[in-house]
C-alpha atoms as a PDB file:
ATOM      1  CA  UNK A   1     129.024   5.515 136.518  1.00  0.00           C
ATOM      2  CA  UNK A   2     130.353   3.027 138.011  1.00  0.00           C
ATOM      3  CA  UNK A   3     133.559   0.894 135.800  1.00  0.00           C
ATOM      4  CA  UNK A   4     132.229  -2.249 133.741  1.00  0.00           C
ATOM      5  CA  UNK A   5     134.312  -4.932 132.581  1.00  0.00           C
ATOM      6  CA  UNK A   6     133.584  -5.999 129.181  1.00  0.00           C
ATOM      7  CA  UNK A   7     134.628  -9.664 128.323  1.00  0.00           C
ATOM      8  CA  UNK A   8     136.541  -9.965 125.014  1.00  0.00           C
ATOM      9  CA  UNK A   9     133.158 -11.261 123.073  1.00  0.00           C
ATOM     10  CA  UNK A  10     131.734  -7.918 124.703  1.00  0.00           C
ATOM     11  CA  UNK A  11     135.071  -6.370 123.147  1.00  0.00           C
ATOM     12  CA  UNK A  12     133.912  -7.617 119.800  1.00  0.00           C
ATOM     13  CA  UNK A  13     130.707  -7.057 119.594  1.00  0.00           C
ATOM     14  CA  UNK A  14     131.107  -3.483 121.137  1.00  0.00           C
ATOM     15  CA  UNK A  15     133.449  -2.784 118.279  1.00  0.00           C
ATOM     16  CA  UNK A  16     132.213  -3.724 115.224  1.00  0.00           C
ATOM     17  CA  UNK A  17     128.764  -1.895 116.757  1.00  0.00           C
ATOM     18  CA  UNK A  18     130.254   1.091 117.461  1.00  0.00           C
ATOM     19  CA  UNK A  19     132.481   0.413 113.651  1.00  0.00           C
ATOM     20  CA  UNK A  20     129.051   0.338 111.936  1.00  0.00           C
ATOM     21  CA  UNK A  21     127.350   3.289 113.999  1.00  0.00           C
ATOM     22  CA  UNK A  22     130.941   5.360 113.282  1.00  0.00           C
ATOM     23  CA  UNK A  23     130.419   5.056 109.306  1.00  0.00           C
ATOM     24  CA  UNK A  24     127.340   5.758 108.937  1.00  0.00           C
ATOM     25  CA  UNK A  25     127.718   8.607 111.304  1.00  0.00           C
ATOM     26  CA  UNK A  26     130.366   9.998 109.053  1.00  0.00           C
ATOM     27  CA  UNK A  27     128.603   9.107 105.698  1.00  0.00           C
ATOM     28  CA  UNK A  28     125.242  11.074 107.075  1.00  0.00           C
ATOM     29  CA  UNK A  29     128.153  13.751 107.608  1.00  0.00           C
ATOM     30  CA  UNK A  30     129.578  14.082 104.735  1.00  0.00           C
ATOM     31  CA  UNK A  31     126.413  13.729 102.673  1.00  0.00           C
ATOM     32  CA  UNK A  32     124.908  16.586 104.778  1.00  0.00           C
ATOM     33  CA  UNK A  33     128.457  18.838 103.577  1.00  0.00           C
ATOM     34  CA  UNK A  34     128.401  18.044 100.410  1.00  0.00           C
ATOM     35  CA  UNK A  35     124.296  19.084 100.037  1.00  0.00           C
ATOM     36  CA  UNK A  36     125.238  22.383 101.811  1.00  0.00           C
ATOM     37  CA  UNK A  37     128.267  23.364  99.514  1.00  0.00           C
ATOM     38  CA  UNK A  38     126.464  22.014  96.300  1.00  0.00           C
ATOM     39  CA  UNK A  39     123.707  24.881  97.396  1.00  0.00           C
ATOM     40  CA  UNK A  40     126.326  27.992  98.192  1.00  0.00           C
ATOM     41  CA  UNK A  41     125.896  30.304  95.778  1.00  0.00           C
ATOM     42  CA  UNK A  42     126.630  33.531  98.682  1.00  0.00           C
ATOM     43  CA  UNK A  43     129.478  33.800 101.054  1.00  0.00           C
ATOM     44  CA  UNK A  44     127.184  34.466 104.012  1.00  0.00           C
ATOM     45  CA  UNK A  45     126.293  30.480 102.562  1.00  0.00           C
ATOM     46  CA  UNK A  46     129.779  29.410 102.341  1.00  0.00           C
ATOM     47  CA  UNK A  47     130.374  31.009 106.291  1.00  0.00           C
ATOM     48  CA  UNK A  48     127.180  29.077 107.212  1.00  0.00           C
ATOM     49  CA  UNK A  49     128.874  25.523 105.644  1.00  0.00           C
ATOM     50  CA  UNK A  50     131.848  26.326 108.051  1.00  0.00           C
ATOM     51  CA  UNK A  51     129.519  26.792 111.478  1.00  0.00           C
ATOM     52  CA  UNK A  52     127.958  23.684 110.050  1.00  0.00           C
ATOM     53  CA  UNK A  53     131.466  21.178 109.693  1.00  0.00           C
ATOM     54  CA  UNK A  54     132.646  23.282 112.918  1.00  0.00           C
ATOM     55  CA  UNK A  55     129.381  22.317 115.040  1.00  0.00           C
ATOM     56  CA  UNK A  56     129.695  18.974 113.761  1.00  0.00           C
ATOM     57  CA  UNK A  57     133.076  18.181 114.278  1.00  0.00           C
ATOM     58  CA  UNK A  58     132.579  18.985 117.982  1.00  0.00           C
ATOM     59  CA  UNK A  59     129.478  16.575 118.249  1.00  0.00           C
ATOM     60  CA  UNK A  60     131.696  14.153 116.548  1.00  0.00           C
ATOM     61  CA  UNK A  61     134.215  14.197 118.416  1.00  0.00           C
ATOM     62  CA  UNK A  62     131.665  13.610 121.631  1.00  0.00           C
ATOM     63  CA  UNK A  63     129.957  10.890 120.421  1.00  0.00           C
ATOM     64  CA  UNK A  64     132.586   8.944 118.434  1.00  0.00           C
ATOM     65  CA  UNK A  65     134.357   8.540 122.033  1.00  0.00           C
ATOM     66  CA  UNK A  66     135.297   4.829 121.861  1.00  0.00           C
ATOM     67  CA  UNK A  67     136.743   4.449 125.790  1.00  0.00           C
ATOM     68  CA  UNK A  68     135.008   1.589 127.380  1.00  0.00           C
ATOM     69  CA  UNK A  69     133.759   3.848 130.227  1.00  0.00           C
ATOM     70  CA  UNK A  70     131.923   5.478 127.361  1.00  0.00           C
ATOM     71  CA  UNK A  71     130.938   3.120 124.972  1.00  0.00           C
ATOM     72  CA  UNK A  72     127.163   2.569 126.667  1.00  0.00           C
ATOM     73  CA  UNK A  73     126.528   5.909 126.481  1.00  0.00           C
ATOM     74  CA  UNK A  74     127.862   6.118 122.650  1.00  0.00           C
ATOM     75  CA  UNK A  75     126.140   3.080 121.084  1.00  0.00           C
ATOM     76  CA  UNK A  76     123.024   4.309 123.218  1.00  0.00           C
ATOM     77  CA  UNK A  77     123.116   7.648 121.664  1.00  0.00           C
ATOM     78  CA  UNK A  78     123.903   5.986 118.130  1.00  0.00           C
ATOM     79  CA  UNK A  79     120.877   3.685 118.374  1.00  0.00           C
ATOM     80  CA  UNK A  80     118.737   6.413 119.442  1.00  0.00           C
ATOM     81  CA  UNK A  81     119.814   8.526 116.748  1.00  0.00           C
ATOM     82  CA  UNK A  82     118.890   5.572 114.419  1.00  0.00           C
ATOM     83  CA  UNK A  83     122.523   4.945 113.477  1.00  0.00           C
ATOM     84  CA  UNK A  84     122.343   1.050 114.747  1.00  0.00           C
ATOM     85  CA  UNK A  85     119.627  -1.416 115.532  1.00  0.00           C
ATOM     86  CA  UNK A  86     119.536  -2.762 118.869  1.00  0.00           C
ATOM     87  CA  UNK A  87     119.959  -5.571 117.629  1.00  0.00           C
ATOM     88  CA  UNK A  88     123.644  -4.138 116.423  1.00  0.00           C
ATOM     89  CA  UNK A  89     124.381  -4.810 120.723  1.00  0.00           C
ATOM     90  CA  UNK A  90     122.998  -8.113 121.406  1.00  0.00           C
ATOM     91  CA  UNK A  91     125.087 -10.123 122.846  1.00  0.00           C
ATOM     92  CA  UNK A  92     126.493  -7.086 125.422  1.00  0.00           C
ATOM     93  CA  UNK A  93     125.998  -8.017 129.311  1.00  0.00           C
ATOM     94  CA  UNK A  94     122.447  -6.796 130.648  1.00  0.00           C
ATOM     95  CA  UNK A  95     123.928  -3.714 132.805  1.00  0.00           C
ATOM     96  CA  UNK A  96     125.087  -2.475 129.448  1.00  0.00           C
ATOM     97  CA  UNK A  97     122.193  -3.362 127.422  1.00  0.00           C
ATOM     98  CA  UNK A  98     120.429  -1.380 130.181  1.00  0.00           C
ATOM     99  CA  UNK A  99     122.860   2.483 129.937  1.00  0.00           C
ATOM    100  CA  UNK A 100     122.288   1.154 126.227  1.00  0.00           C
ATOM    101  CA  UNK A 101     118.693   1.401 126.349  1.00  0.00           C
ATOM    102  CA  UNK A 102     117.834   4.267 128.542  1.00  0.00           C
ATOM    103  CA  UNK A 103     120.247   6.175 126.471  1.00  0.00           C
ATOM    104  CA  UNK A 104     118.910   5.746 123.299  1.00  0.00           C
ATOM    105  CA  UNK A 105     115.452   6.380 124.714  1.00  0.00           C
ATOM    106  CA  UNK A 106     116.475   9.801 125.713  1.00  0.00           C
ATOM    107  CA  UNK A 107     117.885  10.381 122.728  1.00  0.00           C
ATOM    108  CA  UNK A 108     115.038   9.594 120.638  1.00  0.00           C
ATOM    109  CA  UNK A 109     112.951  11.642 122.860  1.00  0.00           C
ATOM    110  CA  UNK A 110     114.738  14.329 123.169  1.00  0.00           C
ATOM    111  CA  UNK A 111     116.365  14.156 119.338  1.00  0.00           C
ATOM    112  CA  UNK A 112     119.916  14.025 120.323  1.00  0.00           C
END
């Protein structure tokens, strides 16, 4: 991909996007944990809560990458996973809007 420069109203909007996306990212996460411990009752259960936090801390750590070189591809695959409107992006330059929109068409396609 080729580099994009991102104007400081891009910056902005970018952030507080990707800001809103992140929490409710991380609320879905910790909702989903706290569901799965309320229901351990074996430790084969408890063993299964850690593969859970341990698969999603590495898909966390992908998607919550906030470099501008990533940040199309992120808020794509946050509005695909219905984590932000598009609307959440408006504003962005059209090439982004574009990696934006492809992205989160995959993703909603394809479920993640």
């Amino acid at each position: 991909m080729r580099e994009l420069h991102w104007s400081p109203a891009e910056k902005k909007i970018a952030r507080e996007a990707y800001d809103a996306g992140r929490e409710r990212l991380l609320a879905e996460t910790v909702a989903a944990f706290k569901a799965r411990a309320a229901a351990v009752n074996t430790i084969e259960e408890m063993w299964a809560v850690q593969e859970f936090l341990r698969t999603r801390e590495g898909d966390l750590n992908h998607l919550l990458d906030c470099r501008y070189s990533q940040l199309p591809s992120v808020l794509g695959q946050m509005v695909g996973r219905g984590l932000l409107a598009e609307s959440a992006v408006a504003g962005l330059g059209e090439e982004k809007l574009a990696i934006i929109r492809e992205v989160a068409a995959m993703v909603s396609k394809h479920g993640d």
